[in-house]
C-alpha atoms as a PDB file:
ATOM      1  CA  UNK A   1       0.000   0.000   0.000  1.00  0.00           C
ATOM      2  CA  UNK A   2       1.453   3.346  -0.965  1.00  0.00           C
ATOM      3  CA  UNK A   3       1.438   6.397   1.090  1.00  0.00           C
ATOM      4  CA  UNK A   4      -1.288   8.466  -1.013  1.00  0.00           C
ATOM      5  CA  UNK A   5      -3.862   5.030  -0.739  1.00  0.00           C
ATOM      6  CA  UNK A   6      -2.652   4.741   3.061  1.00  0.00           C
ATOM      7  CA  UNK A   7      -3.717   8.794   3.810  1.00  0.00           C
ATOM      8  CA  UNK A   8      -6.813   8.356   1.987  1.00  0.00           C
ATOM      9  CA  UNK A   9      -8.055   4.881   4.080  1.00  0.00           C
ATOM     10  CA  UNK A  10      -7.307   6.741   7.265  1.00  0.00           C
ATOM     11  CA  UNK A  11      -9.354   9.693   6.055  1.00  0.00           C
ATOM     12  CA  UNK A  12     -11.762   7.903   5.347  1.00  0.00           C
ATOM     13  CA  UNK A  13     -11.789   5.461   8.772  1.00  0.00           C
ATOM     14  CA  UNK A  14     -11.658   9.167  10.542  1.00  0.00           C
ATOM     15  CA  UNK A  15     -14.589  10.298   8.879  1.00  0.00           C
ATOM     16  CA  UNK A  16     -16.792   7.103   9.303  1.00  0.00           C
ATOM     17  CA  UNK A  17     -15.660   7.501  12.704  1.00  0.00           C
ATOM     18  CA  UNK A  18     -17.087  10.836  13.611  1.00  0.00           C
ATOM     19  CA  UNK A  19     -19.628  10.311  11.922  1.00  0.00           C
ATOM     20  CA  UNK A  20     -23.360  11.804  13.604  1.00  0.00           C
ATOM     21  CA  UNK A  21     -27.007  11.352  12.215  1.00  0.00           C
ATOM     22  CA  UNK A  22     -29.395  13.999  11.514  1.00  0.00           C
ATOM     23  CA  UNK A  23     -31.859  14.162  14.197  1.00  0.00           C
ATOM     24  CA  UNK A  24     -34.775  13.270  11.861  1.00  0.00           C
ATOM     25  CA  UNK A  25     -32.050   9.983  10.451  1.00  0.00           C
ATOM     26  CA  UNK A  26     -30.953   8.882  13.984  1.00  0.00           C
ATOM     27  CA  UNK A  27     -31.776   5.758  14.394  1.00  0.00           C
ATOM     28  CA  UNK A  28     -34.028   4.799  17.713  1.00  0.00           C
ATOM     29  CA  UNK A  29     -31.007   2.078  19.317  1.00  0.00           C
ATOM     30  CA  UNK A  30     -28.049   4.960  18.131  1.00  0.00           C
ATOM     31  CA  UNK A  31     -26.591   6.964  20.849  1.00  0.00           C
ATOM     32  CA  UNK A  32     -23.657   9.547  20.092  1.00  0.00           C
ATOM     33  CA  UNK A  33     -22.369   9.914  23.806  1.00  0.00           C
ATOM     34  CA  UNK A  34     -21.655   6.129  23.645  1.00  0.00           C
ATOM     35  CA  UNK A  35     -20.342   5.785  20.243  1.00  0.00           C
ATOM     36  CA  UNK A  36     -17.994   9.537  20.702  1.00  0.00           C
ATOM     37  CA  UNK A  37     -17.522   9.816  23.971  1.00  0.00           C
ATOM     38  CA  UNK A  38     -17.759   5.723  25.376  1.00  0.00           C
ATOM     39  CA  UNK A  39     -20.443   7.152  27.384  1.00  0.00           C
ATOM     40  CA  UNK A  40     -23.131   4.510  28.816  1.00  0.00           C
ATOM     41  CA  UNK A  41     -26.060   4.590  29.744  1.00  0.00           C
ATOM     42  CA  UNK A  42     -26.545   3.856  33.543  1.00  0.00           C
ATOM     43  CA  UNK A  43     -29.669   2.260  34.539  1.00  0.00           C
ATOM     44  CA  UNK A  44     -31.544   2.937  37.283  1.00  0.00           C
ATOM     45  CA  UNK A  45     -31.457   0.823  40.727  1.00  0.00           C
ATOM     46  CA  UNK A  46     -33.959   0.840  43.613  1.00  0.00           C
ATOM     47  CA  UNK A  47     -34.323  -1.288  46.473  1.00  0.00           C
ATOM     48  CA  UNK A  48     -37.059  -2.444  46.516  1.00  0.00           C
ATOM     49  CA  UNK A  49     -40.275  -3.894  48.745  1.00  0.00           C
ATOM     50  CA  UNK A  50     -43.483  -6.147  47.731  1.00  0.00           C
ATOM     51  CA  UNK A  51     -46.594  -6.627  49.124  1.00  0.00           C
ATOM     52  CA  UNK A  52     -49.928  -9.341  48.719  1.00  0.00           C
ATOM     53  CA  UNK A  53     -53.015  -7.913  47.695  1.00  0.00           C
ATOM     54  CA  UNK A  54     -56.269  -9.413  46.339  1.00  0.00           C
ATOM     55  CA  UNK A  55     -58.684  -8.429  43.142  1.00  0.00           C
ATOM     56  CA  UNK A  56     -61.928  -9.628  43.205  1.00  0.00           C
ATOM     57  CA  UNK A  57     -63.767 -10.833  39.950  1.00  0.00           C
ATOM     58  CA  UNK A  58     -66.706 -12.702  38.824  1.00  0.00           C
ATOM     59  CA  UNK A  59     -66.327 -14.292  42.321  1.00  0.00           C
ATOM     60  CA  UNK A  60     -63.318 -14.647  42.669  1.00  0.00           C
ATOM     61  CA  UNK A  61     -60.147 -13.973  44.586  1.00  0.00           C
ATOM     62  CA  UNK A  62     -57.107 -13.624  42.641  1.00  0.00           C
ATOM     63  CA  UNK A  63     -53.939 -13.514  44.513  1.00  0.00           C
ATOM     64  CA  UNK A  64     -51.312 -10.365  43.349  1.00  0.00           C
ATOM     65  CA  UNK A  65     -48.046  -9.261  43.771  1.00  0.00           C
ATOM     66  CA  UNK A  66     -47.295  -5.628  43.913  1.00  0.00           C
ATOM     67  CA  UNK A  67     -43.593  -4.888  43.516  1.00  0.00           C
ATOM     68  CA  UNK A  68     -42.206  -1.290  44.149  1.00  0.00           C
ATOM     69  CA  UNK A  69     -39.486   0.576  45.170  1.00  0.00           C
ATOM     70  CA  UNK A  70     -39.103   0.918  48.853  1.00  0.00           C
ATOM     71  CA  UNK A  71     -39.789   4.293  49.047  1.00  0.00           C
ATOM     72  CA  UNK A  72     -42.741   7.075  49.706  1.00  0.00           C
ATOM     73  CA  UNK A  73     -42.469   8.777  45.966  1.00  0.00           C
ATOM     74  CA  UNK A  74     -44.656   7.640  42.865  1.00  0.00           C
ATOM     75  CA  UNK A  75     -43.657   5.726  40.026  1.00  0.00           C
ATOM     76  CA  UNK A  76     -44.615   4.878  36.727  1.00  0.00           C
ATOM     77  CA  UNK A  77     -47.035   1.699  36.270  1.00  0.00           C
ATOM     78  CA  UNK A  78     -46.531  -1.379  34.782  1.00  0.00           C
ATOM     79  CA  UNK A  79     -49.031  -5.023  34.243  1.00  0.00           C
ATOM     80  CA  UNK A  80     -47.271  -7.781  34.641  1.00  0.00           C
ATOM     81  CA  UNK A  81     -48.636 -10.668  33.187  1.00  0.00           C
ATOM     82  CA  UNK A  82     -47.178 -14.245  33.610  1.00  0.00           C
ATOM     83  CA  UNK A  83     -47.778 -16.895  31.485  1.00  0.00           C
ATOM     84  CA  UNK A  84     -48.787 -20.471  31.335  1.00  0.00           C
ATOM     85  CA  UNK A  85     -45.497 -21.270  34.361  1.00  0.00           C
ATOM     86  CA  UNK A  86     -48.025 -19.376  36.139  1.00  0.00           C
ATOM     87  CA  UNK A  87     -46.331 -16.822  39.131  1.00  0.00           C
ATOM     88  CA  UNK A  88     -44.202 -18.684  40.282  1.00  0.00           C
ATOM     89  CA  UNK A  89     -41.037 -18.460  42.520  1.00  0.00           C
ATOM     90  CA  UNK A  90     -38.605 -17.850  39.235  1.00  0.00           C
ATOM     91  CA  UNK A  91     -41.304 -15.309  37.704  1.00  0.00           C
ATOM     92  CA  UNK A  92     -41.231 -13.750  41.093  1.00  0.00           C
ATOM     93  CA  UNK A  93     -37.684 -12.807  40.537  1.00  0.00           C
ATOM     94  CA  UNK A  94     -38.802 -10.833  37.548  1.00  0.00           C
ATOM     95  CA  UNK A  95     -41.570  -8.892  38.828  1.00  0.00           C
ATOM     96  CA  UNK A  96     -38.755  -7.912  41.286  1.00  0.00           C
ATOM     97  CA  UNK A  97     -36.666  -6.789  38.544  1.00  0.00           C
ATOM     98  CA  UNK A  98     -38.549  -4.385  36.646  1.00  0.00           C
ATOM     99  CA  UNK A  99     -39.639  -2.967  39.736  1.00  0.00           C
ATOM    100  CA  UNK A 100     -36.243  -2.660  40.731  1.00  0.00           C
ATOM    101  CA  UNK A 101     -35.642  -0.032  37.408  1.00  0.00           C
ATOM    102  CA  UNK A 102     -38.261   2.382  38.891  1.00  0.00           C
ATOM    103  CA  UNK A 103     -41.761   1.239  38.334  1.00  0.00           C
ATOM    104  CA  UNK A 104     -45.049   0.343  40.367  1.00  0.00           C
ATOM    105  CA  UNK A 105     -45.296  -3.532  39.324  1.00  0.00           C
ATOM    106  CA  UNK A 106     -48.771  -5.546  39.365  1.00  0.00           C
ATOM    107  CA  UNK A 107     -48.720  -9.260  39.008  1.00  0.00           C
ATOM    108  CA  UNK A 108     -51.695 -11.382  39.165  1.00  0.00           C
ATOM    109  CA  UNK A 109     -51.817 -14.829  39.902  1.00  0.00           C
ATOM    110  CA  UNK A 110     -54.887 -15.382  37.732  1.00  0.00           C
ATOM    111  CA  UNK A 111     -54.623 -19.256  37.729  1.00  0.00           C
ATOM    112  CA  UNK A 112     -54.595 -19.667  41.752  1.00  0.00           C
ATOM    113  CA  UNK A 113     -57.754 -16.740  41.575  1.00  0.00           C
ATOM    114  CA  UNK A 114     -59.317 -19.658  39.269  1.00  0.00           C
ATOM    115  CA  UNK A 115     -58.142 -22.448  40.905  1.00  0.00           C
ATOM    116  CA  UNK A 116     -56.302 -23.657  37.667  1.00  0.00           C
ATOM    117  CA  UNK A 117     -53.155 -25.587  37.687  1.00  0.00           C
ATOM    118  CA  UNK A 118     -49.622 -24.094  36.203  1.00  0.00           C
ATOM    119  CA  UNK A 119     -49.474 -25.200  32.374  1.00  0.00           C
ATOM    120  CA  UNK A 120     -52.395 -25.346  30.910  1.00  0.00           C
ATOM    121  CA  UNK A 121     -53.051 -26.707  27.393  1.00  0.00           C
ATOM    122  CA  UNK A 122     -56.217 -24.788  26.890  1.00  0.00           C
ATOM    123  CA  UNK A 123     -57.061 -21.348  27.126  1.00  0.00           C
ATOM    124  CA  UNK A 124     -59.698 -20.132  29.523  1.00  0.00           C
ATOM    125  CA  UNK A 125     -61.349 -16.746  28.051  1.00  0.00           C
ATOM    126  CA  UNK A 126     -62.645 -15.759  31.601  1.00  0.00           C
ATOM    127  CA  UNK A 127     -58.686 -15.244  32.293  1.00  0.00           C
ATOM    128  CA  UNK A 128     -58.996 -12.337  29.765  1.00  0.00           C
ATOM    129  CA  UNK A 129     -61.626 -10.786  32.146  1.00  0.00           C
ATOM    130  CA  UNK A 130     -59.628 -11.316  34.979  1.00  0.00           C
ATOM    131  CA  UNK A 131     -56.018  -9.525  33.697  1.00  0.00           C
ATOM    132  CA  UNK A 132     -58.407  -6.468  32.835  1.00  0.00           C
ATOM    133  CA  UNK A 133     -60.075  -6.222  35.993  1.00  0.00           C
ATOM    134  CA  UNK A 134     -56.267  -6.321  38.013  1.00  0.00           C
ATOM    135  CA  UNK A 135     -55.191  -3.319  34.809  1.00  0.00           C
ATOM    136  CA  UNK A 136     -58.295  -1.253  36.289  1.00  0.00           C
ATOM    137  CA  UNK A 137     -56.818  -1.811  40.184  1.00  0.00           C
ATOM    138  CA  UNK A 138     -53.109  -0.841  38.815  1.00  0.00           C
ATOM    139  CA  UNK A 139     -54.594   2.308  37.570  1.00  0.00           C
ATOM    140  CA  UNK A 140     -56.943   2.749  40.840  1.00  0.00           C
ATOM    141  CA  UNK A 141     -53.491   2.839  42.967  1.00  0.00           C
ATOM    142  CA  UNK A 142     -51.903   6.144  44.474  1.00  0.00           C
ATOM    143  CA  UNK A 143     -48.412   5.686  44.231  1.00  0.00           C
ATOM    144  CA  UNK A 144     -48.474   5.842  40.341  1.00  0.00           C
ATOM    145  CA  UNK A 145     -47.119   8.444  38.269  1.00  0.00           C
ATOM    146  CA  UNK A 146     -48.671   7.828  34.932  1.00  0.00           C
ATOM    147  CA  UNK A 147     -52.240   8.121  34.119  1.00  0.00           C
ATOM    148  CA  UNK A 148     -51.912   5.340  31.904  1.00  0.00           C
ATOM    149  CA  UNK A 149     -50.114   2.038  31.872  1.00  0.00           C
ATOM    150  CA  UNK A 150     -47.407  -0.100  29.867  1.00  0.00           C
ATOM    151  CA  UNK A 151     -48.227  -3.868  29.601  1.00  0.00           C
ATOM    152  CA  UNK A 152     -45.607  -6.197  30.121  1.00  0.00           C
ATOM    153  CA  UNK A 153     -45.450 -10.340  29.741  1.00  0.00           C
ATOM    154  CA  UNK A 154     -43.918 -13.467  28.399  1.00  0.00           C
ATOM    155  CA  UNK A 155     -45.032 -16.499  26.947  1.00  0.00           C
ATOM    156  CA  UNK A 156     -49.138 -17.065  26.932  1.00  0.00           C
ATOM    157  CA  UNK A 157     -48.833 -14.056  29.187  1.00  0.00           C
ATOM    158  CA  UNK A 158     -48.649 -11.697  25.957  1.00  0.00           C
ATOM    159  CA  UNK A 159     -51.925 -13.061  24.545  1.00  0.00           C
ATOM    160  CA  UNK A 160     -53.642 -12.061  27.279  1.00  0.00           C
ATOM    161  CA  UNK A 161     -52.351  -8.701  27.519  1.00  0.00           C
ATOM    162  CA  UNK A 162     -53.276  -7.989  23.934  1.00  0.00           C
ATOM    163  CA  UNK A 163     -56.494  -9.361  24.155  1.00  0.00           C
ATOM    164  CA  UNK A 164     -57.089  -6.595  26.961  1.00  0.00           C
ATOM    165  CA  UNK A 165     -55.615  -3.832  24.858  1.00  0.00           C
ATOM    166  CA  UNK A 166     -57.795  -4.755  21.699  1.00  0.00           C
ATOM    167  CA  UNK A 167     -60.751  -6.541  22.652  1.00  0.00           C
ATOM    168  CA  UNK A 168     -61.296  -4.824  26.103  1.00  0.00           C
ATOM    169  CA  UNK A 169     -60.535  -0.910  24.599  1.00  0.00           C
ATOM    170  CA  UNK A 170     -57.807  -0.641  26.894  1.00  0.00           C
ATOM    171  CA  UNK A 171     -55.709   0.800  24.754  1.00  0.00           C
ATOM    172  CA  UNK A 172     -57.537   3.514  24.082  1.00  0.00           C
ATOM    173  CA  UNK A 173     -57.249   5.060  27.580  1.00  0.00           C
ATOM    174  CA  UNK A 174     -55.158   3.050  29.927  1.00  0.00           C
ATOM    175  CA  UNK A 175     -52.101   1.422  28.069  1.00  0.00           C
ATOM    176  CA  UNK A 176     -49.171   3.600  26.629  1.00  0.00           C
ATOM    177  CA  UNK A 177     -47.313   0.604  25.507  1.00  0.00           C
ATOM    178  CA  UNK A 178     -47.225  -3.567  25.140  1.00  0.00           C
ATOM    179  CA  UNK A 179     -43.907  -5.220  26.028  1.00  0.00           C
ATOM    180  CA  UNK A 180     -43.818  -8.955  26.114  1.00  0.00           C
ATOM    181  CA  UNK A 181     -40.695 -11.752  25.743  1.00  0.00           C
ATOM    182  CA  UNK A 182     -41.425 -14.660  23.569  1.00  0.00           C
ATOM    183  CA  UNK A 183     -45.654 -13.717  23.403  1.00  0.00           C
ATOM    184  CA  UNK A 184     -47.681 -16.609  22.499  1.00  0.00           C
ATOM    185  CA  UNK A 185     -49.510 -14.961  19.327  1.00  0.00           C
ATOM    186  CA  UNK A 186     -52.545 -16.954  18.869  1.00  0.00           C
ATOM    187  CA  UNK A 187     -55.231 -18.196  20.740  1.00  0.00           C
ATOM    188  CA  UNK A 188     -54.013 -21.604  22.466  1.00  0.00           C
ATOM    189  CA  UNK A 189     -57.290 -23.262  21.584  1.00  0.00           C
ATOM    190  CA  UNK A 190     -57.260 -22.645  17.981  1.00  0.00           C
ATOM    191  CA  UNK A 191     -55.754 -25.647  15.530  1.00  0.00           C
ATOM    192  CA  UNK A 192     -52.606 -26.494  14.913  1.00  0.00           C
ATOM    193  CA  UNK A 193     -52.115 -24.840  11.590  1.00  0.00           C
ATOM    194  CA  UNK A 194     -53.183 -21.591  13.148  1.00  0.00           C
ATOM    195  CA  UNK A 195     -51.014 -22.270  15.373  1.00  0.00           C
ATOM    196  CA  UNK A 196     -48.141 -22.226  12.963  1.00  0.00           C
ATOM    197  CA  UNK A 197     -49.287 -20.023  10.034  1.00  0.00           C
ATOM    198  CA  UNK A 198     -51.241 -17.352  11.281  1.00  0.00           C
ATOM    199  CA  UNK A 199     -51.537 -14.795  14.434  1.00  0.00           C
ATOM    200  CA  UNK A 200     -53.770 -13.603  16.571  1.00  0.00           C
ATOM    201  CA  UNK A 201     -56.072 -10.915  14.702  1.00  0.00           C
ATOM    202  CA  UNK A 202     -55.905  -8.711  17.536  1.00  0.00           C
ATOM    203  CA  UNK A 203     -52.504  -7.536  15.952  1.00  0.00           C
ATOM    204  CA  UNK A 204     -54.219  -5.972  13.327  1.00  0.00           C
ATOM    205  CA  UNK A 205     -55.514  -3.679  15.423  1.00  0.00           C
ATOM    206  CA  UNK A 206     -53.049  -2.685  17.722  1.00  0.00           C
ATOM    207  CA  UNK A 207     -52.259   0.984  17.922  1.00  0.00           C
ATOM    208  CA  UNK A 208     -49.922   1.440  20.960  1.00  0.00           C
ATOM    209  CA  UNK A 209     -46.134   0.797  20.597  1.00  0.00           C
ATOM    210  CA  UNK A 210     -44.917  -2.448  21.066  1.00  0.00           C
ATOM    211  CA  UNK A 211     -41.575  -4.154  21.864  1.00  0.00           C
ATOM    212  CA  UNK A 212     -40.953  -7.925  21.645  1.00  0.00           C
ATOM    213  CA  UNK A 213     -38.192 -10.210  22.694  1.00  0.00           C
ATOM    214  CA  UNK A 214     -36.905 -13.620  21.098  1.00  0.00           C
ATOM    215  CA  UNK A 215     -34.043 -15.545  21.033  1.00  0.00           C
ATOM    216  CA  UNK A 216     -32.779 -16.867  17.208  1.00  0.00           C
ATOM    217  CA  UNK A 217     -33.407 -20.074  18.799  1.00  0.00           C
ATOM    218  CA  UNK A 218     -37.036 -19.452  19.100  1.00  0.00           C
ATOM    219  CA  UNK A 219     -39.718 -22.387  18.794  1.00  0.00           C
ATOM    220  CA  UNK A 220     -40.574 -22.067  15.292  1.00  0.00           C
ATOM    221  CA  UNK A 221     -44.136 -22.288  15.581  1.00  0.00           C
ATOM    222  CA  UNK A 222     -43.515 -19.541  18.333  1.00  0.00           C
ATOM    223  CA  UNK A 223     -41.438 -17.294  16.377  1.00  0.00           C
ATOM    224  CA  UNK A 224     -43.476 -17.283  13.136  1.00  0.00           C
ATOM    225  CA  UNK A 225     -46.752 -15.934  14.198  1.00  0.00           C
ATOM    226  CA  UNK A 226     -44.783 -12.833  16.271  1.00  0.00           C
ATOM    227  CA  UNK A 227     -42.476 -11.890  13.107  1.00  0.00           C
ATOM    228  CA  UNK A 228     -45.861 -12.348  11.158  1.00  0.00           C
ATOM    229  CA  UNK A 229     -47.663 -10.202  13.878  1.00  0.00           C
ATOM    230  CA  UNK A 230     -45.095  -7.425  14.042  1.00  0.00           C
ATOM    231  CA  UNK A 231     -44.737  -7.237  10.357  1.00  0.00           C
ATOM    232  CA  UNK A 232     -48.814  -6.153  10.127  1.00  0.00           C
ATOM    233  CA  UNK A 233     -48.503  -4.023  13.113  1.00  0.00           C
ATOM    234  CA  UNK A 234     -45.392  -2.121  11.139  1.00  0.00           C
ATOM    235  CA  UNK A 235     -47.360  -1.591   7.725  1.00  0.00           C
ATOM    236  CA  UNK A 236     -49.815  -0.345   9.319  1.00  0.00           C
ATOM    237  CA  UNK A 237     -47.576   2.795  10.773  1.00  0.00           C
ATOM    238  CA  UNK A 238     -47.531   1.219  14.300  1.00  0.00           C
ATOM    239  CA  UNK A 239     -44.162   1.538  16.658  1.00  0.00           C
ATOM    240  CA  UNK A 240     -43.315  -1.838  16.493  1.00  0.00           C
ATOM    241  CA  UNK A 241     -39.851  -3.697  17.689  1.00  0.00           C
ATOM    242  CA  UNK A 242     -38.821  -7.180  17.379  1.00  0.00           C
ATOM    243  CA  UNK A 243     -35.574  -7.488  18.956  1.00  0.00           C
ATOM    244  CA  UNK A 244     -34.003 -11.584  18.256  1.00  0.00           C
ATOM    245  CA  UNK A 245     -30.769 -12.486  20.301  1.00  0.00           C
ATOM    246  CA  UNK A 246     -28.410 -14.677  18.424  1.00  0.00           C
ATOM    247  CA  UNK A 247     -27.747 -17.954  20.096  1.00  0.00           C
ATOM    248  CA  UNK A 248     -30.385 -17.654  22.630  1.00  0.00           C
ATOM    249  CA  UNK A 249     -33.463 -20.180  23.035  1.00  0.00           C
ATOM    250  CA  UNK A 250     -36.804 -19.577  24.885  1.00  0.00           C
ATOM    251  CA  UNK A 251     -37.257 -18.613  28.391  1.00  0.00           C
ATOM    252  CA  UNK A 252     -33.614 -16.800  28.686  1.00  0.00           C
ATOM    253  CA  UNK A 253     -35.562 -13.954  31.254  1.00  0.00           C
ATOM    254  CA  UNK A 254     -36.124 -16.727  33.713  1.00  0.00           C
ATOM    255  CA  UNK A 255     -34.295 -20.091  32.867  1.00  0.00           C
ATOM    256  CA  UNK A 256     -32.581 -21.667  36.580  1.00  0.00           C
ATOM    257  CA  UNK A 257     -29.191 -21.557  37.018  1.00  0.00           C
ATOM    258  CA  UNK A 258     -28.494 -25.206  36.402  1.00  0.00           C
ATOM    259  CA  UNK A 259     -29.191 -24.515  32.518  1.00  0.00           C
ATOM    260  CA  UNK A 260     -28.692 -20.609  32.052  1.00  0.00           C
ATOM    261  CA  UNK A 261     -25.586 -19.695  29.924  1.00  0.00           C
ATOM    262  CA  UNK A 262     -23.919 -16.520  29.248  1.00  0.00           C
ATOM    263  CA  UNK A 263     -25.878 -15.724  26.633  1.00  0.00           C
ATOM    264  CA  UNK A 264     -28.948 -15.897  28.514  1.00  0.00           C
ATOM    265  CA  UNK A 265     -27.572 -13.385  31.105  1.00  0.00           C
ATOM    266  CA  UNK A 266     -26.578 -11.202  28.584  1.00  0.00           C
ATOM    267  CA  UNK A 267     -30.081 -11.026  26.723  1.00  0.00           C
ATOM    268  CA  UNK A 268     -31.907 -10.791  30.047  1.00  0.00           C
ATOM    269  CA  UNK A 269     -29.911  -7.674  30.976  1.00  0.00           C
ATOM    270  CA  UNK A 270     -30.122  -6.313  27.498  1.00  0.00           C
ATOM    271  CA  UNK A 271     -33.880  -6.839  27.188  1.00  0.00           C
ATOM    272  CA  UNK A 272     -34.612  -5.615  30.786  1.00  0.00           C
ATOM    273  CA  UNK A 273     -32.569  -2.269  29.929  1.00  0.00           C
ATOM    274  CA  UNK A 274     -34.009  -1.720  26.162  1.00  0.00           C
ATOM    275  CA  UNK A 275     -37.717  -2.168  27.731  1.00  0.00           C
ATOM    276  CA  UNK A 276     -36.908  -0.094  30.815  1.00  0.00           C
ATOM    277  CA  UNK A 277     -35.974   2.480  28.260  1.00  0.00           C
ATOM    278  CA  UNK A 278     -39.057   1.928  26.130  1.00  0.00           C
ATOM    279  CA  UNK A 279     -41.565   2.116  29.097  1.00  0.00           C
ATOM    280  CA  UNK A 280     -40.112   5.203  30.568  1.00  0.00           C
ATOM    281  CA  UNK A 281     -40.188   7.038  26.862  1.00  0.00           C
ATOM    282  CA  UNK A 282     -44.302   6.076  26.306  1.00  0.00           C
ATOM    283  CA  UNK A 283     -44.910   6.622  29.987  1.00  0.00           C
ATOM    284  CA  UNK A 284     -43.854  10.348  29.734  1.00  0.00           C
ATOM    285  CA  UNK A 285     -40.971  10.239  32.395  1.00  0.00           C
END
């Protein structure tokens, strides 16, 4: 390489190197003070307390977890929904962790309010009902900030949550945002080759900004419906995410330690941080 071509590659390297977008071109994930000035972000930490509540509906008593910081101020809210693990000792830890970023958490138990055992096949509607009715309690609370609230799930978790947003109205009012790892996308008692092929057609009618996790490794009949989902939510102008870690399977948020890897820590901080970020922005804080 001769002098004049080695000038011109380091002019070039400098120049991709200081390179900054146009406010209006930035992308959403870009930040300058990192990439400039190694500046990261810190995230918030709060210890934290919880407490046991109980939301009555149609008769019934269902068992939830409020998870805050341990503290007299008001924070934003978030609806926590679990999925088909039901709340459980590892989902606890969650709840715990989201809280921990600065939030007022809610987390029914909505299969001990039913009486249902953890991992069901089939999908009981009057579990829609009840996730709705504990939204209108998280909203009915004093120590929230936000007149409206972000929903937040995993697994069979997010097809509740969505059904609430769409077929309940609740987006309309009460939820600034849907955030959910691995949703299931499709109503669990439909056939197999909806299952597979198709989603659930409340996504075409989403309007509030959403944010999914995945990891590459994603059950296929899993991952197809959400890519499918998000892609109809996007054409039709809505702020929708899909973020897929490479190498990672399902359940990285809560897998034990006797099977979590490396890359499951790193996705569950990532993911954690990312929707902390995305809550916060469409919560107005």
């Amino acid at each position: 390489m001769n002098i004049l071509t080695r000038l011109l590659t380091s002019i070039s390297l400098l120049t991709i190197a200081s390179i900054s977008f146009a406010a209006s071109e930035q992308p959403w994930w870009w930040s300058n003070d990192w990439w400039e000035q190694g500046q990261l972000e810190v995230p918030s930490n709060h210890k934290i307390k919880t407490t046991w509540v109980s939301v009555d509906h149609d008769d019934n008593e269902i068992p939830v977890m409020v998870a805050r910081p341990d503290d007299n101020k008001k924070y934003p809210a978030i609806l926590f929904q679990h999925g088909r693990r039901g709340l459980d000792d590892l989902i606890q830890l969650h709840v715990k962790r989201i809280a921990a970023r600065g939030f007022v958490v809610v987390a029914g138990d909505v299969y001990k309010g039913r009486l249902l055992d953890s991992y069901p096949i089939g999908h009981d509607y009057a579990l829609e009902g009840d996730v709705n009715q504990i939204l209108t309690y998280l909203l009915s609370r004093k120590d929230i900030s936000s007149k409206k609230a972000c929903s937040y799930s995993h697994t069979r978790g997010g097809y509740y949550t969505i059904k609430v947003a769409v077929k309940f109205k609740r987006q309309e009012n009460d939820l600034a945002c849907y955030v959910s790892y691995y949703p299931h996308m499709q109503d669990p008692n439909l056939p197999e080759p909806a299952q597979v092929y198709q989603y659930a057609v409340e996504a075409n009618d989403m309007k509030i900004p959403t944010l999914i996790f995945i990891g590459e490794k994603e059950q296929y009949q899993r991952r197809r419906p959400i890519e499918a989902a998000i892609k109809v939510m996007q054409e039709n102008k809505v702020d929708a995410r899909l973020i897929i870690y490479p190498g990672v399977g399902r359940g990285f948020d809560f897998r034990p330690d006797n099977v979590r890897n490396f890359a499951d820590d790193l996705a569950s901080k990532d993911a954690i941080q990312r929707a902390t970020h995305f809550m916060n922005k469409h919560l107005g804080k």
